[in-house]
Protein backbone atom coordinates (compact mmCIF):
# COMPACT_ATOMS: atom_id res chain seq x y z
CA UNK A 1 -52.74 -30.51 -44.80
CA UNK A 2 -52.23 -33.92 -46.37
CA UNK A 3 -54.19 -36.68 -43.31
CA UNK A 4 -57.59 -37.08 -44.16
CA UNK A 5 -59.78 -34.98 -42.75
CA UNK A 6 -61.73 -37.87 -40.49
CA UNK A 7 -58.15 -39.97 -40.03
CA UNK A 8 -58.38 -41.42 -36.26
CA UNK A 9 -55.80 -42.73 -34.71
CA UNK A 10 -55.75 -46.49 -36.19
CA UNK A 11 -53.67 -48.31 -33.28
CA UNK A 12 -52.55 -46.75 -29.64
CA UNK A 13 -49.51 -45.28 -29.16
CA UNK A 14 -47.33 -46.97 -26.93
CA UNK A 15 -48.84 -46.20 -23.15
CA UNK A 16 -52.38 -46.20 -24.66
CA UNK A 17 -55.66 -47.79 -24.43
CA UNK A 18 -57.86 -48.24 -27.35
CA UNK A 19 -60.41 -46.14 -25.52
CA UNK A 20 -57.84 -43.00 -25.77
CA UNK A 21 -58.07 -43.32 -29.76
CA UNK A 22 -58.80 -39.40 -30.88
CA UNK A 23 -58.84 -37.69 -33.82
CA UNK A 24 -56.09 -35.86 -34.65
CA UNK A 25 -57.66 -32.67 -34.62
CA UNK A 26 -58.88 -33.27 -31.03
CA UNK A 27 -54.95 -34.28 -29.96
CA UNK A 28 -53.80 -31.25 -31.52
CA UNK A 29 -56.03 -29.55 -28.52
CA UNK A 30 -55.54 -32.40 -25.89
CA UNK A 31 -52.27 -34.01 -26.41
CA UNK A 32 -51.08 -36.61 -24.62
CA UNK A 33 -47.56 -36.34 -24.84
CA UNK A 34 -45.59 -34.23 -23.56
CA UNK A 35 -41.48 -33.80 -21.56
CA UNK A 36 -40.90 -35.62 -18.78
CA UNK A 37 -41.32 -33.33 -15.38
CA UNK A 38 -38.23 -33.91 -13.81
CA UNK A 39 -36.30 -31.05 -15.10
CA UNK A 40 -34.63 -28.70 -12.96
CA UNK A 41 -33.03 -25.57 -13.55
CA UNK A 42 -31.88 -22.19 -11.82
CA UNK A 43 -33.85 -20.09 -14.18
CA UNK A 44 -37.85 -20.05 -12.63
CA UNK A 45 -40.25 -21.27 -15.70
CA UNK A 46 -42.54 -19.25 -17.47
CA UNK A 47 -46.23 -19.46 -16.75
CA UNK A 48 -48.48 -17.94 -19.50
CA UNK A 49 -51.85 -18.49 -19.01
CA UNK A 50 -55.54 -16.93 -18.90
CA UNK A 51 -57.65 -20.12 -18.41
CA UNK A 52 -57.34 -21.72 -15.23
CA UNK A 53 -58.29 -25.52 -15.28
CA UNK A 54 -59.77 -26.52 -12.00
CA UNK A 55 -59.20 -30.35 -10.38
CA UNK A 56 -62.75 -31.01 -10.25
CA UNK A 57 -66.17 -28.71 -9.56
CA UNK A 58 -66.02 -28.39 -5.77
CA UNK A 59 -62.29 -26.84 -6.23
CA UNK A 60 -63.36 -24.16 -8.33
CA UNK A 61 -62.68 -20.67 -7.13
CA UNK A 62 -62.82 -17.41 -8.05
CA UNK A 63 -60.91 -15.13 -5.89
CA UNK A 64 -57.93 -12.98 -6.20
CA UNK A 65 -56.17 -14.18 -2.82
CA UNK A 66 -53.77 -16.42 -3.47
CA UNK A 67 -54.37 -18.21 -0.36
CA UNK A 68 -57.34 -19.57 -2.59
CA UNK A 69 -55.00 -21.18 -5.01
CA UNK A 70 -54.62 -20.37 -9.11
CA UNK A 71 -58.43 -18.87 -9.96
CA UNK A 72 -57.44 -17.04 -13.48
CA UNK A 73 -54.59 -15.40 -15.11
CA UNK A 74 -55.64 -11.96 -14.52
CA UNK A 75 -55.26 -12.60 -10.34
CA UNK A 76 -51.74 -13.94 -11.23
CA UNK A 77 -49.49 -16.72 -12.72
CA UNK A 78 -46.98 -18.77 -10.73
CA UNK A 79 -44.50 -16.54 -12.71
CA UNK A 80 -46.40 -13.01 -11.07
CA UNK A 81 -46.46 -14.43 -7.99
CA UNK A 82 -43.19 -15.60 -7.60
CA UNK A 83 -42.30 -12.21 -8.57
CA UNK A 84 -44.33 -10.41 -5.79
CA UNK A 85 -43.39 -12.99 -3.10
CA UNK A 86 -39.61 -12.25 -3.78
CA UNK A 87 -40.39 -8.75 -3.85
CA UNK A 88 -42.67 -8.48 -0.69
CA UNK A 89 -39.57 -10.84 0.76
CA UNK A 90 -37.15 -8.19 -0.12
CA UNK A 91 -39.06 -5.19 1.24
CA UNK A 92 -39.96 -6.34 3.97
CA UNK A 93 -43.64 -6.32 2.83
CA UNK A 94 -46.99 -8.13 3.74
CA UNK A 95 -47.47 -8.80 0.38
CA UNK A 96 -46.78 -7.54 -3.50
CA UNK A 97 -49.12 -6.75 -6.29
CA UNK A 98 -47.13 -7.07 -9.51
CA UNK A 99 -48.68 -4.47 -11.97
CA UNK A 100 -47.73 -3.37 -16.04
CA UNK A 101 -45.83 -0.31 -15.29
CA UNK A 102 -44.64 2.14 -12.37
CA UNK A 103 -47.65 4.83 -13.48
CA UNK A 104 -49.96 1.77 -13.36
CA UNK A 105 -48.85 1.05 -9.49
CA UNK A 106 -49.38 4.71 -8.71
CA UNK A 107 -52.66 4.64 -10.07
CA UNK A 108 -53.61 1.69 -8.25
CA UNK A 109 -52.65 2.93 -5.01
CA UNK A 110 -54.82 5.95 -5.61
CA UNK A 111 -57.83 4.42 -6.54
CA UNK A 112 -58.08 1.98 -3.90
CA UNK A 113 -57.66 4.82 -1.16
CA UNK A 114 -59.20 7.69 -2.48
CA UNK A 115 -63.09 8.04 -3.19
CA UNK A 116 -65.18 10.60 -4.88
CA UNK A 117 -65.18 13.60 -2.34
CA UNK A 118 -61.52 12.89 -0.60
CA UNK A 119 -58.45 14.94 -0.45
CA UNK A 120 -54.63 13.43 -1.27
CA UNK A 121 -51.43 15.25 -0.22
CA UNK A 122 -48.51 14.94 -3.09
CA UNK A 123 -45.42 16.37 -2.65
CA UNK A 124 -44.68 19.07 -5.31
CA UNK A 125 -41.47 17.15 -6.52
CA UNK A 126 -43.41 13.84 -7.35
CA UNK A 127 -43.25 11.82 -10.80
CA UNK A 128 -44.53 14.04 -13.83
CA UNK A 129 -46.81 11.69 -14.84
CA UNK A 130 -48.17 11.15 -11.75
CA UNK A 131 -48.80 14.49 -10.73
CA UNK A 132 -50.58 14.93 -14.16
CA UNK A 133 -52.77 11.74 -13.11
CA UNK A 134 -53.75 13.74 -10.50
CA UNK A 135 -54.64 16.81 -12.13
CA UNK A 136 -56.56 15.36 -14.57
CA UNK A 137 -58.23 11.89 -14.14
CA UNK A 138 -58.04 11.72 -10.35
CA UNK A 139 -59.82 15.73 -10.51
CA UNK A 140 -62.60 14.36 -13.15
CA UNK A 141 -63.70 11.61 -10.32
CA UNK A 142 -63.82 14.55 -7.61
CA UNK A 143 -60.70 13.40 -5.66
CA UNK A 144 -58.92 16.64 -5.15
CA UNK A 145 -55.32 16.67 -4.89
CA UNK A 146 -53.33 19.01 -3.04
CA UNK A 147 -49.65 19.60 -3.26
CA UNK A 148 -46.93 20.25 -0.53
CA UNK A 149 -42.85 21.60 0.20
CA UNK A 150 -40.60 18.63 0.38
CA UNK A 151 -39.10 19.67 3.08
CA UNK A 152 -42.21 20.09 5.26
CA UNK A 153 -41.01 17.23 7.41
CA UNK A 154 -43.58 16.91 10.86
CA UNK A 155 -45.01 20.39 9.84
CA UNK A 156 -47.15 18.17 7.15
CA UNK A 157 -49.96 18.08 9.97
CA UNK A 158 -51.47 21.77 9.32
CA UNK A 159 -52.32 20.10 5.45
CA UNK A 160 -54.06 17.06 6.56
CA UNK A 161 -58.05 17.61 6.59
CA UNK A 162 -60.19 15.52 7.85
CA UNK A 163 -61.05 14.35 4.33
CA UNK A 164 -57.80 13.37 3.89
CA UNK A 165 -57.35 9.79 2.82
CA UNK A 166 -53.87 9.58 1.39
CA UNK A 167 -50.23 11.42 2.26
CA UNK A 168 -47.89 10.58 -0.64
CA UNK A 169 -44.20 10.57 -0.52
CA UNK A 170 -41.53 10.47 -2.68
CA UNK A 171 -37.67 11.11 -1.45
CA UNK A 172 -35.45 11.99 -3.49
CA UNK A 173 -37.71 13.97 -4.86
CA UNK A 174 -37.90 13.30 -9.21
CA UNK A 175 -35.75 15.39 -11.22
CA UNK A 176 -35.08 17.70 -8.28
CA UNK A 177 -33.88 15.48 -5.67
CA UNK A 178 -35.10 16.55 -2.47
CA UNK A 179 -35.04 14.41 0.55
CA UNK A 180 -38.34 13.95 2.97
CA UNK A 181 -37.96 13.36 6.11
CA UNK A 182 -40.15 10.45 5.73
CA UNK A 183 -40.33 9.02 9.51
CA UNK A 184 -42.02 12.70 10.42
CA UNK A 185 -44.36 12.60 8.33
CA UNK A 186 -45.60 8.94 8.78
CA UNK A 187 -45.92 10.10 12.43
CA UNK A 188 -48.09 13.56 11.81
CA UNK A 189 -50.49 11.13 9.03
CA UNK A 190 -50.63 8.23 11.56
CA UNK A 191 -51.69 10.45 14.16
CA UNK A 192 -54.90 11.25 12.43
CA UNK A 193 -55.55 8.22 10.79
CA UNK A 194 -54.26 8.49 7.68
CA UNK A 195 -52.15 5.80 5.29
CA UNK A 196 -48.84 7.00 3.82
CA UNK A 197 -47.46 6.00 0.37
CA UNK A 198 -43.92 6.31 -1.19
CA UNK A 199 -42.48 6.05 -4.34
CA UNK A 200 -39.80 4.14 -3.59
CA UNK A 201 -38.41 3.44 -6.86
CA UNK A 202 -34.57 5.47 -6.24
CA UNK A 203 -34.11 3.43 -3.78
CA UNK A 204 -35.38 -0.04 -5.60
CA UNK A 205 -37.05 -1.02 -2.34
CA UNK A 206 -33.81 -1.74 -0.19
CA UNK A 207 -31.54 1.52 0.28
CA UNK A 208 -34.52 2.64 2.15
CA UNK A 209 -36.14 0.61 4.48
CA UNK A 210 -39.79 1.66 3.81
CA UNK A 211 -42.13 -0.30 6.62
CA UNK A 212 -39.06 0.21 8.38
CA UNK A 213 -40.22 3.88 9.08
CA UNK A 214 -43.77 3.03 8.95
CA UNK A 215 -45.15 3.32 5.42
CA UNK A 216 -47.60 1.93 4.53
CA UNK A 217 -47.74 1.08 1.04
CA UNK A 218 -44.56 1.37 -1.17
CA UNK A 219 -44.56 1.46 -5.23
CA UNK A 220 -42.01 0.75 -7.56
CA UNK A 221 -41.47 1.48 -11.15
CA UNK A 222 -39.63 -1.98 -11.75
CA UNK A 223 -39.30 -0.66 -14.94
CA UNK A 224 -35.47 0.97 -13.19
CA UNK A 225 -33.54 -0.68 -10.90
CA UNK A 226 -34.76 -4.44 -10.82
CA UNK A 227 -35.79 -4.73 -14.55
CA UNK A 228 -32.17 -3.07 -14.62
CA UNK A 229 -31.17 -3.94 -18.82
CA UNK A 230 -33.91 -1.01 -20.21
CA UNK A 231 -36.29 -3.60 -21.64
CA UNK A 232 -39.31 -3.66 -19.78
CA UNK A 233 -42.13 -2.16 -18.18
CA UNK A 234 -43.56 -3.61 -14.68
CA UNK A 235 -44.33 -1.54 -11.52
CA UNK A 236 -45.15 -3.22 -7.99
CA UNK A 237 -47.47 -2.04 -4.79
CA UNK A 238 -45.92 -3.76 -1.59
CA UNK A 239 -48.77 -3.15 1.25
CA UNK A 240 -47.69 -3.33 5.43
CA UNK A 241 -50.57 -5.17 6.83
CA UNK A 242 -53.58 -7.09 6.18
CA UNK A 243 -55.78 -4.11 5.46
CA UNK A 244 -53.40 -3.02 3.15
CA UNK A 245 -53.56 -6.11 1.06
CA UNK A 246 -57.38 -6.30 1.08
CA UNK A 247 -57.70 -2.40 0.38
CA UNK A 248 -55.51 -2.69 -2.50
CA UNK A 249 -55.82 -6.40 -3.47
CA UNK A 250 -59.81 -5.38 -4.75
CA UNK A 251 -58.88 -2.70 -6.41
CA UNK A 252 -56.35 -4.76 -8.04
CA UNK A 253 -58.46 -7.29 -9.05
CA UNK A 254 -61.17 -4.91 -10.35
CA UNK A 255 -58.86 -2.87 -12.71
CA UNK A 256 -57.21 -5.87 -14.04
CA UNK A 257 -54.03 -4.96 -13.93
CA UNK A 258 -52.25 -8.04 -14.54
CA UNK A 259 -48.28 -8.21 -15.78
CA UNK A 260 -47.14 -9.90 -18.79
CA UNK A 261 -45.06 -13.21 -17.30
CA UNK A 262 -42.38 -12.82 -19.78
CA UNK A 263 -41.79 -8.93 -17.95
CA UNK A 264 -42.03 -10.93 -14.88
CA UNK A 265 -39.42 -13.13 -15.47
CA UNK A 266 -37.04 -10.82 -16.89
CA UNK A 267 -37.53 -8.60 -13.30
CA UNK A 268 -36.81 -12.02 -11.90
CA UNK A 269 -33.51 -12.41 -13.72
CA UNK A 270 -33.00 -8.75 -12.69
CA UNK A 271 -33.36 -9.11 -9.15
CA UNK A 272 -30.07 -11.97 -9.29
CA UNK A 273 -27.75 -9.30 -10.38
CA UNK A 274 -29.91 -6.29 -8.64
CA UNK A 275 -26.76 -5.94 -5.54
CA UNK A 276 -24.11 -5.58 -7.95
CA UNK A 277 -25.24 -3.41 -10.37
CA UNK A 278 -26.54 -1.16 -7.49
CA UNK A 279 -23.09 -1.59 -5.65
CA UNK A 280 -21.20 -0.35 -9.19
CA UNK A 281 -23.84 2.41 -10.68
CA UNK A 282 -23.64 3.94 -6.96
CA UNK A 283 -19.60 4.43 -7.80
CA UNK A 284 -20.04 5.49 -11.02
CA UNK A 285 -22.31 8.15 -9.86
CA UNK A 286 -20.41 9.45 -7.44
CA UNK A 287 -17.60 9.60 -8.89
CA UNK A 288 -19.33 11.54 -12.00
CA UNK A 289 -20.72 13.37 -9.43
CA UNK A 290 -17.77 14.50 -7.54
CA UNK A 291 -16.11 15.28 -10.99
CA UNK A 292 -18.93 17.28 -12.41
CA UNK A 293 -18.83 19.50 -8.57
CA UNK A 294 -15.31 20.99 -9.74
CA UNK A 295 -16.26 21.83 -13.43
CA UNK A 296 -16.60 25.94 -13.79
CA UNK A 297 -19.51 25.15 -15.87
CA UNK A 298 -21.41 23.72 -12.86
CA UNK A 299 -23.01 25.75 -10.35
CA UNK A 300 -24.94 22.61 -8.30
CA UNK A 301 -24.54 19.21 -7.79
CA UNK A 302 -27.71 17.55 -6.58
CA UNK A 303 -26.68 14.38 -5.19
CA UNK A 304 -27.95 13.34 -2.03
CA UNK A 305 -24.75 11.43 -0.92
CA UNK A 306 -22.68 15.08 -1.11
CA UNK A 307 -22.53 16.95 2.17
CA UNK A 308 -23.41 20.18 0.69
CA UNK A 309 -26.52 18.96 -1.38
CA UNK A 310 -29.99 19.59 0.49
CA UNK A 311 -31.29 17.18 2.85
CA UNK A 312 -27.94 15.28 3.13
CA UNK A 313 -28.25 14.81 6.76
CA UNK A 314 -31.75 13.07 6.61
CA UNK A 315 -30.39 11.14 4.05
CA UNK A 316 -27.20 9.67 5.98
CA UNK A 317 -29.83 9.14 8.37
CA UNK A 318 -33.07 7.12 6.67
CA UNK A 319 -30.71 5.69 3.29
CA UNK A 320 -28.62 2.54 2.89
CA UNK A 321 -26.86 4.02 -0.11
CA UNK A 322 -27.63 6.09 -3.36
CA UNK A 323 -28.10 5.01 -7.07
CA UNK A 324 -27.36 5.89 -10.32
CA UNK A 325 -29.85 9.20 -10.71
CA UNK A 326 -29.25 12.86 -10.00
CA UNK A 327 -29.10 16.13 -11.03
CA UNK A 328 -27.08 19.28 -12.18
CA UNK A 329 -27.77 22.96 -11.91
CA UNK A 330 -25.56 25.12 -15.03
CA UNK A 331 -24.07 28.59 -14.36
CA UNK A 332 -26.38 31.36 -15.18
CA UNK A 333 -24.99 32.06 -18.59
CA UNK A 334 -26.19 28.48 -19.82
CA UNK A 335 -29.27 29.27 -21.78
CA UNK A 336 -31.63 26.01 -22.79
CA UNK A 337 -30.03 26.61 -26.24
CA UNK A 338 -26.55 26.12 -25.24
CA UNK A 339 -27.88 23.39 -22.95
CA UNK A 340 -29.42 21.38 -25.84
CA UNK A 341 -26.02 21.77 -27.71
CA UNK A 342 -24.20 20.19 -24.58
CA UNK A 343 -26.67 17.08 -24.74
CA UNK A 344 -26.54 17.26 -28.56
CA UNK A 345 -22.47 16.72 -28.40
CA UNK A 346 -22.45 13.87 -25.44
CA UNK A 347 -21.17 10.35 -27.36
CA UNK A 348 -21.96 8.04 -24.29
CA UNK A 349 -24.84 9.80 -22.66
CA UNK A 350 -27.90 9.09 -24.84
CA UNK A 351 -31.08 11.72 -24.18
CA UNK A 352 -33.83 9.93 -22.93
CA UNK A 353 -35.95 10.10 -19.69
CA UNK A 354 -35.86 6.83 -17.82
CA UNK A 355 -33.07 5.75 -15.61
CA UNK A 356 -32.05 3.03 -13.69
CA UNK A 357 -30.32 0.62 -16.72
CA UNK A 358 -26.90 -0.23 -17.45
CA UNK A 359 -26.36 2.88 -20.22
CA UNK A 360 -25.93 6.25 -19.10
CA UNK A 361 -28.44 8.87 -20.19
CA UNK A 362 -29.14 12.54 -19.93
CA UNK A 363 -32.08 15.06 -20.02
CA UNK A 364 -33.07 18.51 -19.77
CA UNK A 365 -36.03 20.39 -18.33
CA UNK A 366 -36.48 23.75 -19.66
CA UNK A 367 -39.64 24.24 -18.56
CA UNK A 368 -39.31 23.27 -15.07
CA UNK A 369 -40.64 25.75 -12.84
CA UNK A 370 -40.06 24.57 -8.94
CA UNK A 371 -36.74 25.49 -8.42
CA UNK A 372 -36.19 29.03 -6.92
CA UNK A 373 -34.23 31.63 -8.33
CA UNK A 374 -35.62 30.25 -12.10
CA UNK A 375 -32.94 27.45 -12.16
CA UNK A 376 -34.86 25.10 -13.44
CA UNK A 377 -34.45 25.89 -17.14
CA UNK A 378 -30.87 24.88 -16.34
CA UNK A 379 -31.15 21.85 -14.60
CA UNK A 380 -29.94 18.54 -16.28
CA UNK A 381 -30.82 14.97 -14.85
CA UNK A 382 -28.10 12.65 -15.10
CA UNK A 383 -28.67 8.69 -15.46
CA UNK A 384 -24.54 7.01 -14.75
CA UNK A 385 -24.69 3.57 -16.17
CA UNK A 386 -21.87 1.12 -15.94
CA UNK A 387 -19.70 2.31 -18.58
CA UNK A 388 -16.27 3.01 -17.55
CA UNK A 389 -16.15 6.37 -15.58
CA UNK A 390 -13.15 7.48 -17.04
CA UNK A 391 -14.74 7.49 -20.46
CA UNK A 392 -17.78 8.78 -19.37
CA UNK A 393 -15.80 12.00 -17.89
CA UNK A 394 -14.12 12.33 -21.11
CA UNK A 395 -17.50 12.66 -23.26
CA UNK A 396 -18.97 15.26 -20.84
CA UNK A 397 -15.80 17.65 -21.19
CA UNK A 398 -15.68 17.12 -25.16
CA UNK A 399 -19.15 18.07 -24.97
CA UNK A 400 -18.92 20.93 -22.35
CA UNK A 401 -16.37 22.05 -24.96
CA UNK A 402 -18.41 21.42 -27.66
CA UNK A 403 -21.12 23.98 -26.15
């Protein structure tokens, strides 16, 4: 550094009073320039921040609500909030907590309604990760977790104890596909009292109308659909009602499970663009789909839009659409060896476990256990992106051949 070390400011600036003189040191901290504020632009700005600076003493807060104004970064950034406002707008919700990833949300939701000593019903087709949550952290802090049959519908009511403090949905079901008939069970848990959640990430909170049918808290993994490009992680928790947002707004605050703004602000960008991409990877799908039900090396096509896939009736009921995700059941003679060669020859498909972006991916389970008849070894997930159909056709056949 070549100023002197105790250089101060010798004249003011233009717009200064003598009294303003600092050291240089001090205005690298405190400057006092800075652009002009009347810049406007489509794209929201980025607020990074941890420290909050307060007008004066008596304004200083420090609560999570944001009805109590900006307190610190970890209770949210105008970026976050803008984020859950738009989201909570689009859902329908009373509000949105913005968290760091989808498993993050999930976790979130369970801790702030489950204690030491209480009982949580999760369907048997939920999110890997989150069933494995379950089985291990939630079971080391005594909440005891208790799976059920998709397709238990109203007949949900013979699980529920009176410990129960949680029903968990999630329709279609991961990997597998199966449809809940959400609006029955909502009734059975309501009936005694008890909140319903759904993992709602398929549908990225608008092909199915969550609080439309009663839930009461819906997640996302934004990470999917409204992040959209594959470059993020972010997850949300959209609450009903006022006790909702308090229930889950102090557990929220206490874990500290703030988002990084930059995430935010890429889901922002997302959310622009969220209507077409789900318009075009709902085509694609299907018509991968419909393609993939006439190949000899096929023997199911889990897609809930199909008529002849399970729960296709509730779904044409409860669902505004379908998305990019399903699933594919091989013929018998497809062993998880010849299985991995089929992935191992696919061009366009790349092998990788989320979904939701604009490339088209593929995986295999050949462990999976919780389809009858021991299908599940020959089960592949499909993720259609927005390539070109016709060339994504082509790569599965030169791989089918391939195999």
């Amino acid at each position: 550094m070549s100023a002197p070390r105790d250089r101060v400011d010798p004249a003011p600036r233009s717009g200064r009073e003598p009294s303003e003189r600092l050291d240089w040191r001090t205005r690298l901290i405190r400057a006092g320039a800075g652009a002009p504020g009347t810049f406007r632009s489509l794209a929201p700005p980025i607020h990074r921040g941890s420290t909050v600076l307060f007008e004066n003493f008596a304004s200083v807060a420090d609560d999570w609500r944001p009805s109590s104004g900006y307190a610190y970064g970890l209770y949210g950034t105008p970026t976050t909030r803008e984020l859950g406002a738009r989201l909570a707008d689009l859902e329908g919700a009373r509000h949105t907590f913005v968290t760091p990833s989808g498993q993050a949300a999930i976790a979130l939701v369970y801790l702030a309604y489950a204690r030491s000593g209480a009982h949580v019903l999760l369907p048997q087709n939920a999110y890997g990760s989150g069933a494995e949550l379950a089985q291990d952290l939630l079971s080391g802090l005594g909440i005891r977790v208790e799976t059920y049959a998709a397709g238990i519908g109203a007949g949900i009511a013979a699980a529920i104890r009176e410990d129960t403090a949680l029903v968990w949905c999630e329709s279609p079901g991961s990997v597998t596909m199966e449809i809940e008939d959400v609006p029955a069970i909502v009734r059975a848990a309501h009936a005694r009292g008890v909140p319903v959640a759904i993992d709602n990430t398929y549908s990225a909170g608008v092909l199915f109308d969550a609080f439309a049918h009663g839930v009461d808290v819906s997640i996302q993994a934004l990470t999917k659909f409204v992040g959209g490009h594959s470059d993020l992680l972010l997850g949300s928790v959209s609450v009903a009602d006022a006790a909702g947002f308090e229930r889950v707004g102090r557990a929220f605050a206490q874990l500290g499970l703030n988002a990084s703004p930059d995430d935010c602000a890429l889901a922002l960008r997302g959310l622009q663009t969220l209507a077409v991409r789900l318009e075009a990877l709902e085509r694609n799908a299907l018509e991968v789909a419909r393609w993939l039900r006439a190949r000899p090396e096929v023997e199911q096509v889990l897609h809930p839009a199909l008529p002849e896939c399970p729960g296709h009736e509730i779904w044409k009921r409860d669902f505004g659409g379908s998305s990019s995700v399903f699933s594919i059941v091989l013929r018998p003679e497809w062993s998880p060896e010849r299985i991995a060669r089929w992935l191992d020859a696919l061009r366009l498909f790349g092998i990788g476990f989320s979904w939701g972006g604009t490339a088209s991916l593929a995986m295999a389970y050949p462990r999976l256990t919780r389809l009858d008849g021991g299908r599940g070894p020959r089960l592949v997930r499909l993720n259609v992106g927005l390539e070109a159909p016709v060339d994504l056709l082509a790569d599965l056949a030169q791989a089918f051949q391939a195999a």
